[in-house]
PDB file of N, CA and C in Angstrom:
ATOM      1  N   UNK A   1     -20.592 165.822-170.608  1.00  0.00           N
ATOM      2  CA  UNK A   1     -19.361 165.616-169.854  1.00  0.00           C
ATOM      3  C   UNK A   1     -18.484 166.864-170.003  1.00  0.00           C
ATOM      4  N   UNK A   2     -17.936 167.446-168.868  1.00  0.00           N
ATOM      5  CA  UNK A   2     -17.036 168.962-168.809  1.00  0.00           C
ATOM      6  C   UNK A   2     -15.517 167.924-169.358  1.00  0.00           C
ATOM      7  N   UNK A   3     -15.000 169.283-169.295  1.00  0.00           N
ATOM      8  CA  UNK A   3     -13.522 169.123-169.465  1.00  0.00           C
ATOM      9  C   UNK A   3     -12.631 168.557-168.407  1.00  0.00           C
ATOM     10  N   UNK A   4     -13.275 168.873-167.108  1.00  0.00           N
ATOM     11  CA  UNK A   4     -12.468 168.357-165.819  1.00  0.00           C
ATOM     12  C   UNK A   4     -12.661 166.571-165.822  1.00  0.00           C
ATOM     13  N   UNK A   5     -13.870 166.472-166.137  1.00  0.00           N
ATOM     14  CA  UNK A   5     -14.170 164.773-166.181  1.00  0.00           C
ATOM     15  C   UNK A   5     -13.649 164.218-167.427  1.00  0.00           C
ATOM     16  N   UNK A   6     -13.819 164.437-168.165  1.00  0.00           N
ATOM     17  CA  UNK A   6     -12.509 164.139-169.721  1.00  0.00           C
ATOM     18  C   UNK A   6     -11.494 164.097-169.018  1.00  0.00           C
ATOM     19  N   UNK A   7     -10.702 164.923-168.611  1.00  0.00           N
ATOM     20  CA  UNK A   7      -9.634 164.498-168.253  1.00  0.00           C
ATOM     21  C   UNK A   7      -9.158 163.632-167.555  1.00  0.00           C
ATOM     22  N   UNK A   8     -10.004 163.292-166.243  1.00  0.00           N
ATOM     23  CA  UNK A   8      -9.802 162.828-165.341  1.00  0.00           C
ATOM     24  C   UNK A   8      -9.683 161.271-165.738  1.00  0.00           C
ATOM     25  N   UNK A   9     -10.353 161.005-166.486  1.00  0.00           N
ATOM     26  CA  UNK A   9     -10.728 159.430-167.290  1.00  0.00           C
ATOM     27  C   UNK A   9      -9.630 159.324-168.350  1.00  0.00           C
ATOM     28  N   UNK A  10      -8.720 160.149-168.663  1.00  0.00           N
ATOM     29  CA  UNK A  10      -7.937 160.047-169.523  1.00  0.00           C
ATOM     30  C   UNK A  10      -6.665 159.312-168.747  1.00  0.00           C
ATOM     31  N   UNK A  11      -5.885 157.849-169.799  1.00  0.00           N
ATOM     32  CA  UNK A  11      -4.874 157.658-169.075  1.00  0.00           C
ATOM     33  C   UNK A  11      -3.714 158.534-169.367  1.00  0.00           C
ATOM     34  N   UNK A  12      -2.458 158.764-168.180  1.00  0.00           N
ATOM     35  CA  UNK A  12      -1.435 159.686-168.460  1.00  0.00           C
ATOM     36  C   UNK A  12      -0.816 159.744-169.657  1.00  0.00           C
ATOM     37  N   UNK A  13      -0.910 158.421-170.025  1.00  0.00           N
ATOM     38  CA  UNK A  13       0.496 157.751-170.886  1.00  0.00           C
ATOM     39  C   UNK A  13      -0.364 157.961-172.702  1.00  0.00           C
ATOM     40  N   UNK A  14      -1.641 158.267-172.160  1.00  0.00           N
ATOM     41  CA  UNK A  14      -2.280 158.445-173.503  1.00  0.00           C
ATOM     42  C   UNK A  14      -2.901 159.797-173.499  1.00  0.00           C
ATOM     43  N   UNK A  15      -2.234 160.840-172.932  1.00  0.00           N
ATOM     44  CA  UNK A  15      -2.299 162.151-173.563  1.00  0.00           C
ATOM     45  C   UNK A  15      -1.413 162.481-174.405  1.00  0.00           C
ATOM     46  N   UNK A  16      -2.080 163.239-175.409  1.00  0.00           N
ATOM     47  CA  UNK A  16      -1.392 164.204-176.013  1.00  0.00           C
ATOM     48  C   UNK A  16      -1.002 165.368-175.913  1.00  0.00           C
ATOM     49  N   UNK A  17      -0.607 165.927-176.757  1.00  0.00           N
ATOM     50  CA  UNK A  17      -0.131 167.585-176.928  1.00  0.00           C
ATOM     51  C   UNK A  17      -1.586 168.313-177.206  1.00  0.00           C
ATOM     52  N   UNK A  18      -2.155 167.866-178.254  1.00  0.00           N
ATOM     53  CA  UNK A  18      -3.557 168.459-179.000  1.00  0.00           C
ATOM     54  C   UNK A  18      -4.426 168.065-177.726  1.00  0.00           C
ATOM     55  N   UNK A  19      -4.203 166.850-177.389  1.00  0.00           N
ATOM     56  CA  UNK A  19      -5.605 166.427-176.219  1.00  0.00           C
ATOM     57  C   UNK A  19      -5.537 167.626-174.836  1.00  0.00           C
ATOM     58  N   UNK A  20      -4.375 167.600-174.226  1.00  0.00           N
ATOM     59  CA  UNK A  20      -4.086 168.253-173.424  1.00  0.00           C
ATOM     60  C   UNK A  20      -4.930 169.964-173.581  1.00  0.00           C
ATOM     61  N   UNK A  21      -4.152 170.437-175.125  1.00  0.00           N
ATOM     62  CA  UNK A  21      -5.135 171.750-175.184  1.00  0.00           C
ATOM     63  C   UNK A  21      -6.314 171.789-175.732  1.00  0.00           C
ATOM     64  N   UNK A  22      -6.473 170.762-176.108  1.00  0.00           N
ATOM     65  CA  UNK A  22      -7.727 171.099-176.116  1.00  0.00           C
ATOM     66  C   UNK A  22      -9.207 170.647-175.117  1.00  0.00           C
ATOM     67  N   UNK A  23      -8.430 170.219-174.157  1.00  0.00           N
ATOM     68  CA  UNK A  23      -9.397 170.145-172.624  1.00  0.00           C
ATOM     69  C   UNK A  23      -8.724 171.042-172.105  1.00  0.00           C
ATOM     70  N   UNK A  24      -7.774 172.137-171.730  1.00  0.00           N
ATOM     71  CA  UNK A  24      -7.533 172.872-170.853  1.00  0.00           C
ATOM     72  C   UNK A  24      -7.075 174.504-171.769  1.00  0.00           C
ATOM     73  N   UNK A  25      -7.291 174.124-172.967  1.00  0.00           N
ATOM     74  CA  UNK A  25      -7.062 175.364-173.260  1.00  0.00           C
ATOM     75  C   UNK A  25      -6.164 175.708-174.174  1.00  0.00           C
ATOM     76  N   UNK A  26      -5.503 176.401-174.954  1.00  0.00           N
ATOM     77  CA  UNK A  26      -3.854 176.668-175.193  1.00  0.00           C
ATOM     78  C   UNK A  26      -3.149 177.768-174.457  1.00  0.00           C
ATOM     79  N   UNK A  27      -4.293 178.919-173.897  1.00  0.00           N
ATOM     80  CA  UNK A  27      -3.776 180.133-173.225  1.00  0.00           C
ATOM     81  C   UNK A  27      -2.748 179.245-172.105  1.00  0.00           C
ATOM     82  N   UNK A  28      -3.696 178.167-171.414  1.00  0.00           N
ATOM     83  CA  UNK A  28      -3.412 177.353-169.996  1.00  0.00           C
ATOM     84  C   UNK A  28      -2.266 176.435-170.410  1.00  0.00           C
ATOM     85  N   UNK A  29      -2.662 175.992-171.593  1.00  0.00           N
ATOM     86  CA  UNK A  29      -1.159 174.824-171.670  1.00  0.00           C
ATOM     87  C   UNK A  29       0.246 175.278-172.034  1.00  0.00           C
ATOM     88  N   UNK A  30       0.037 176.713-172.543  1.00  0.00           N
ATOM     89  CA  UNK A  30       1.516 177.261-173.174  1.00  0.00           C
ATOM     90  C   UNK A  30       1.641 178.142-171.640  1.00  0.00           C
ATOM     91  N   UNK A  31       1.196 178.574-170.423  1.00  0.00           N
ATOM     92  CA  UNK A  31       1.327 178.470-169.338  1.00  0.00           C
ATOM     93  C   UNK A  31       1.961 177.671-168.558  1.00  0.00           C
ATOM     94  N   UNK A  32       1.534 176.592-168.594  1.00  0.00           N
ATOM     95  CA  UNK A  32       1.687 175.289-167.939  1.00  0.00           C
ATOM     96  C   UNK A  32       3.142 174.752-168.600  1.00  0.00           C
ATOM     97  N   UNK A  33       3.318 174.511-169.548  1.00  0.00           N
ATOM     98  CA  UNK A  33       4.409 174.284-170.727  1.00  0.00           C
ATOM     99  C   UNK A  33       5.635 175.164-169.974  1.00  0.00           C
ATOM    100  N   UNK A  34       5.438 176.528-170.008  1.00  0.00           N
ATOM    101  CA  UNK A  34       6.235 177.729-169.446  1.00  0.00           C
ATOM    102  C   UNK A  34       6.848 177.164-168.444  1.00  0.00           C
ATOM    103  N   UNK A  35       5.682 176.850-167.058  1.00  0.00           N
ATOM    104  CA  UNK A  35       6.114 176.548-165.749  1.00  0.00           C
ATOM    105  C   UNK A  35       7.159 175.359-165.826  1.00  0.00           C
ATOM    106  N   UNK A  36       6.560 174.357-166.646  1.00  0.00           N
ATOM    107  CA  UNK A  36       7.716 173.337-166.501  1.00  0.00           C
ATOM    108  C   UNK A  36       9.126 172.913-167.525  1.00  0.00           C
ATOM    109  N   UNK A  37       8.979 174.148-168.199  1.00  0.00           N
ATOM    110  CA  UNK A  37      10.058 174.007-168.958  1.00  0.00           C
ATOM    111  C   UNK A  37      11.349 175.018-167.525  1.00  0.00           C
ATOM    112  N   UNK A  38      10.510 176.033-167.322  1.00  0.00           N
ATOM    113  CA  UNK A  38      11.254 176.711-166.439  1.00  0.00           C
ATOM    114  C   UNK A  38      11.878 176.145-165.323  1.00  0.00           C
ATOM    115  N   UNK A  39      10.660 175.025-164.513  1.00  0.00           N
ATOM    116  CA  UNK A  39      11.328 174.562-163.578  1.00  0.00           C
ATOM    117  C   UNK A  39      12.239 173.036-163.673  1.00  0.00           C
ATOM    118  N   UNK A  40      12.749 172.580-164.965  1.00  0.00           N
ATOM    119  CA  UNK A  40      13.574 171.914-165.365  1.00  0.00           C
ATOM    120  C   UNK A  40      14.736 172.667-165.260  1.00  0.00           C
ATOM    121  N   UNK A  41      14.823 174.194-166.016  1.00  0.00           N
ATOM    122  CA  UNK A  41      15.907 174.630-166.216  1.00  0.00           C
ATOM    123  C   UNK A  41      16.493 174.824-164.184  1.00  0.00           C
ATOM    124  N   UNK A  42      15.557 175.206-163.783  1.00  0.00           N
ATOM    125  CA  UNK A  42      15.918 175.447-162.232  1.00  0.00           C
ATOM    126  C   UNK A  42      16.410 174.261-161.480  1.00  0.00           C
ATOM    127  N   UNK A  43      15.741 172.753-161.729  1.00  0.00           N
ATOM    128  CA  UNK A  43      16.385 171.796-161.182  1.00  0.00           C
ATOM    129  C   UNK A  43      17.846 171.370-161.869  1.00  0.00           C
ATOM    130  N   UNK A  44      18.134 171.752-163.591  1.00  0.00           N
ATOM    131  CA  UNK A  44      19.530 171.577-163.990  1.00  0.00           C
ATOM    132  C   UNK A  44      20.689 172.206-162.966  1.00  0.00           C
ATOM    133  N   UNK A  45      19.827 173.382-162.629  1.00  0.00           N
ATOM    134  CA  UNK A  45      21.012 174.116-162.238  1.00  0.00           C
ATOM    135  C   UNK A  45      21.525 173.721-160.972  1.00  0.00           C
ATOM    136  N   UNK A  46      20.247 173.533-160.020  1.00  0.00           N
ATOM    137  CA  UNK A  46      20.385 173.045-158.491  1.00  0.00           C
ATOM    138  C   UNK A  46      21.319 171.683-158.732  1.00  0.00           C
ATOM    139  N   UNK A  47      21.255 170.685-159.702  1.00  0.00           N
ATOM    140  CA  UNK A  47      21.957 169.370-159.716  1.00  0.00           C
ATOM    141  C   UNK A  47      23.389 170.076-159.959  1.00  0.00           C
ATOM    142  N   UNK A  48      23.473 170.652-160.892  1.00  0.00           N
ATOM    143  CA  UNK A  48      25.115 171.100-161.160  1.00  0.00           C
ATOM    144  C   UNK A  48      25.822 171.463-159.695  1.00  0.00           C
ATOM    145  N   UNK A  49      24.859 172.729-159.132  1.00  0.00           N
ATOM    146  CA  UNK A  49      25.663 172.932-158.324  1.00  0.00           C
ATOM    147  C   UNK A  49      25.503 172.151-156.821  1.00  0.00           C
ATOM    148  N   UNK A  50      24.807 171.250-156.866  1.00  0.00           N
ATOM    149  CA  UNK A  50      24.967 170.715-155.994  1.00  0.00           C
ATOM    150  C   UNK A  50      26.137 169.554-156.044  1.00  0.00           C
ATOM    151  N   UNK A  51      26.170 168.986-157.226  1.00  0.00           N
ATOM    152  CA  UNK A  51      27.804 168.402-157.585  1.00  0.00           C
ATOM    153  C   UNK A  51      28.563 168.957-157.632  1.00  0.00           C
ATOM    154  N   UNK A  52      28.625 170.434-157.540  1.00  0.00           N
ATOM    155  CA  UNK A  52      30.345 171.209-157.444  1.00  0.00           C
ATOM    156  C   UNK A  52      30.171 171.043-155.798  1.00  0.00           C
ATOM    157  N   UNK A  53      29.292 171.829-154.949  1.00  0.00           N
ATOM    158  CA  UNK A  53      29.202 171.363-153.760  1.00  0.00           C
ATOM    159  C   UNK A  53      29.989 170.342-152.725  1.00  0.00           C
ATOM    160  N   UNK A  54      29.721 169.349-153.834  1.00  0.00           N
ATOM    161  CA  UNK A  54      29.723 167.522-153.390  1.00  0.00           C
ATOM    162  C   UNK A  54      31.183 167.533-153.598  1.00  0.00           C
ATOM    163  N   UNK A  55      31.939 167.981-154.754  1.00  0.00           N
ATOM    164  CA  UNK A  55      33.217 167.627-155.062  1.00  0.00           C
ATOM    165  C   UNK A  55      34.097 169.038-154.064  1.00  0.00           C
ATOM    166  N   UNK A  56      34.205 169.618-154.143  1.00  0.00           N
ATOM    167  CA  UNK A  56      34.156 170.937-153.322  1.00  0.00           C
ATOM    168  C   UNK A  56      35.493 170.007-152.004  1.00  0.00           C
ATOM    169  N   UNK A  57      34.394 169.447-150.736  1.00  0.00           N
ATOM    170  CA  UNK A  57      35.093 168.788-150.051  1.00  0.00           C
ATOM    171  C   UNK A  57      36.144 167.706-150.274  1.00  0.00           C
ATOM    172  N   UNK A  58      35.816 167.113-151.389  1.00  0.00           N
ATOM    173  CA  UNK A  58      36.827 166.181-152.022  1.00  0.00           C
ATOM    174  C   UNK A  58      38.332 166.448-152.311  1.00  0.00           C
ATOM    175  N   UNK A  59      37.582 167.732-152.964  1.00  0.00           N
ATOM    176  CA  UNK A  59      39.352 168.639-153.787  1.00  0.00           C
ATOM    177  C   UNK A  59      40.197 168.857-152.229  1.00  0.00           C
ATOM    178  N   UNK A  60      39.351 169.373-151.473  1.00  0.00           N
ATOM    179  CA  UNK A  60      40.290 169.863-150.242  1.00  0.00           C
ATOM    180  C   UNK A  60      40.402 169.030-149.351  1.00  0.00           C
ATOM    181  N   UNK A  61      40.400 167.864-149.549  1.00  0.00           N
ATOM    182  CA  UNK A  61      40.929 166.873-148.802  1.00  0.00           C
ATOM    183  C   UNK A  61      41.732 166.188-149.631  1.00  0.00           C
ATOM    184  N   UNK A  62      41.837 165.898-150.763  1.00  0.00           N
ATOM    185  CA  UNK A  62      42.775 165.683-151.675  1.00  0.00           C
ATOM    186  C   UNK A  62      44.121 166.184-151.180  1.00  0.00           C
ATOM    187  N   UNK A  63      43.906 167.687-151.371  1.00  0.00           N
ATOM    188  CA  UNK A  63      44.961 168.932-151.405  1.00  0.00           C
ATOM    189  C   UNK A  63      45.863 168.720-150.258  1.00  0.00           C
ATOM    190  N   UNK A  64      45.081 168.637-148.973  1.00  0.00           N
ATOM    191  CA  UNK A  64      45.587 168.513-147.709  1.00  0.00           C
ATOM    192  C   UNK A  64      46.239 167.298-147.851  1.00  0.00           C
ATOM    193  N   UNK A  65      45.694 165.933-148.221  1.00  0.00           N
ATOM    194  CA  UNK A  65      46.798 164.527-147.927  1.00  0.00           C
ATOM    195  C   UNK A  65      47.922 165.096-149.071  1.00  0.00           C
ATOM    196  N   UNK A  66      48.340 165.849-150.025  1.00  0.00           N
ATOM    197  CA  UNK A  66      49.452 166.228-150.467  1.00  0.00           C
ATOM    198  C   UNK A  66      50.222 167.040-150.131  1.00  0.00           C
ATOM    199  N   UNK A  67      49.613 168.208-149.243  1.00  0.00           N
ATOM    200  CA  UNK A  67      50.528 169.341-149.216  1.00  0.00           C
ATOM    201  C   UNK A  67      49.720 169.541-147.510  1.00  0.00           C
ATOM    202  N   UNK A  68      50.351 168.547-146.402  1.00  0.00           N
ATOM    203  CA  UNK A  68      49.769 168.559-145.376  1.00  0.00           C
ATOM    204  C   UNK A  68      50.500 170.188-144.585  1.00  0.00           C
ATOM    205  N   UNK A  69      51.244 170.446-144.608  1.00  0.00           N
ATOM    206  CA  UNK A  69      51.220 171.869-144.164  1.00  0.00           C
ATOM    207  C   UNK A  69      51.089 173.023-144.310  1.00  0.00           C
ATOM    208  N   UNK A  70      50.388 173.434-145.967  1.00  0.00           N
ATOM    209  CA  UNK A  70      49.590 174.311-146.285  1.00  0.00           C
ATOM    210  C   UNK A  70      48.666 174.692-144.918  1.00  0.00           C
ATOM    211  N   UNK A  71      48.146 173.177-144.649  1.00  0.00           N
ATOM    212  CA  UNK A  71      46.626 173.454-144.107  1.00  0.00           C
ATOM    213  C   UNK A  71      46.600 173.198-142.316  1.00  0.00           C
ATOM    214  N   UNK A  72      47.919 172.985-142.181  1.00  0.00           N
ATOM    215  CA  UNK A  72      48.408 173.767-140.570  1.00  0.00           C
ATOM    216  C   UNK A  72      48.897 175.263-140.345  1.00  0.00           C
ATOM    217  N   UNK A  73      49.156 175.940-141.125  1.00  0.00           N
ATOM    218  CA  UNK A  73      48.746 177.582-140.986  1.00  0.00           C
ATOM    219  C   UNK A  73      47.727 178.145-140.764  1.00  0.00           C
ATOM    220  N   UNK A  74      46.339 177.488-141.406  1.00  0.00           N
ATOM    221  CA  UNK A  74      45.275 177.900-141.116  1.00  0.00           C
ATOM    222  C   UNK A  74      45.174 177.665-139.744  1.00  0.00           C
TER     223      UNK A  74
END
C-alpha cells in the first residue's frame, strides 16, 4: 500500500501531526504548514478590514444625522 492510499483511508478527524509527515513527508508538511499558517494570517487581515469597511459607512451617516450641513457643502 503507497502513501497516497494510506491516506486516503485515513479519517480527517484521526490524523495527526506525526501521521500526516510521515505519509507526505516533513520537507511537504512544514510547506504545507507554511501555506496555511500564511493564509490565515491573510484571511485575519481581509476580516479586519473588511469590518472597518462595513463601519466606514456607518460613521458617516452617523456624522451627517448630527451635523446635517457639514455634508450640504459637499
Amino acid at each position: 500500500m503507497d502513501n497516497r492510499s494510506q491516506f486516503k483511508s485515513l479519517s480527517a478527524k484521526h490524523l495527526a501531526k506525526r501521521t500526516v509527515q510521515g505519509l507526505i513527508g516533513l520537507k511537504h508538511f512544514s510547506k504545507a504548514r507554511r501555506a496555511i499558517v500564511n493564509q490565515q494570517r491573510v484571511f485575519a487581515i481581509q476580516v479586519f478590514e473588511l469590518h472597518r469597511l462595513i463601519k466606514k459607512p456607518k460613521q458617516l451617516y452617523q456624522r451627517k444625522l448630527r451635523h446635517p450641513i457639514l455634508f450640504l457643502i459637499v
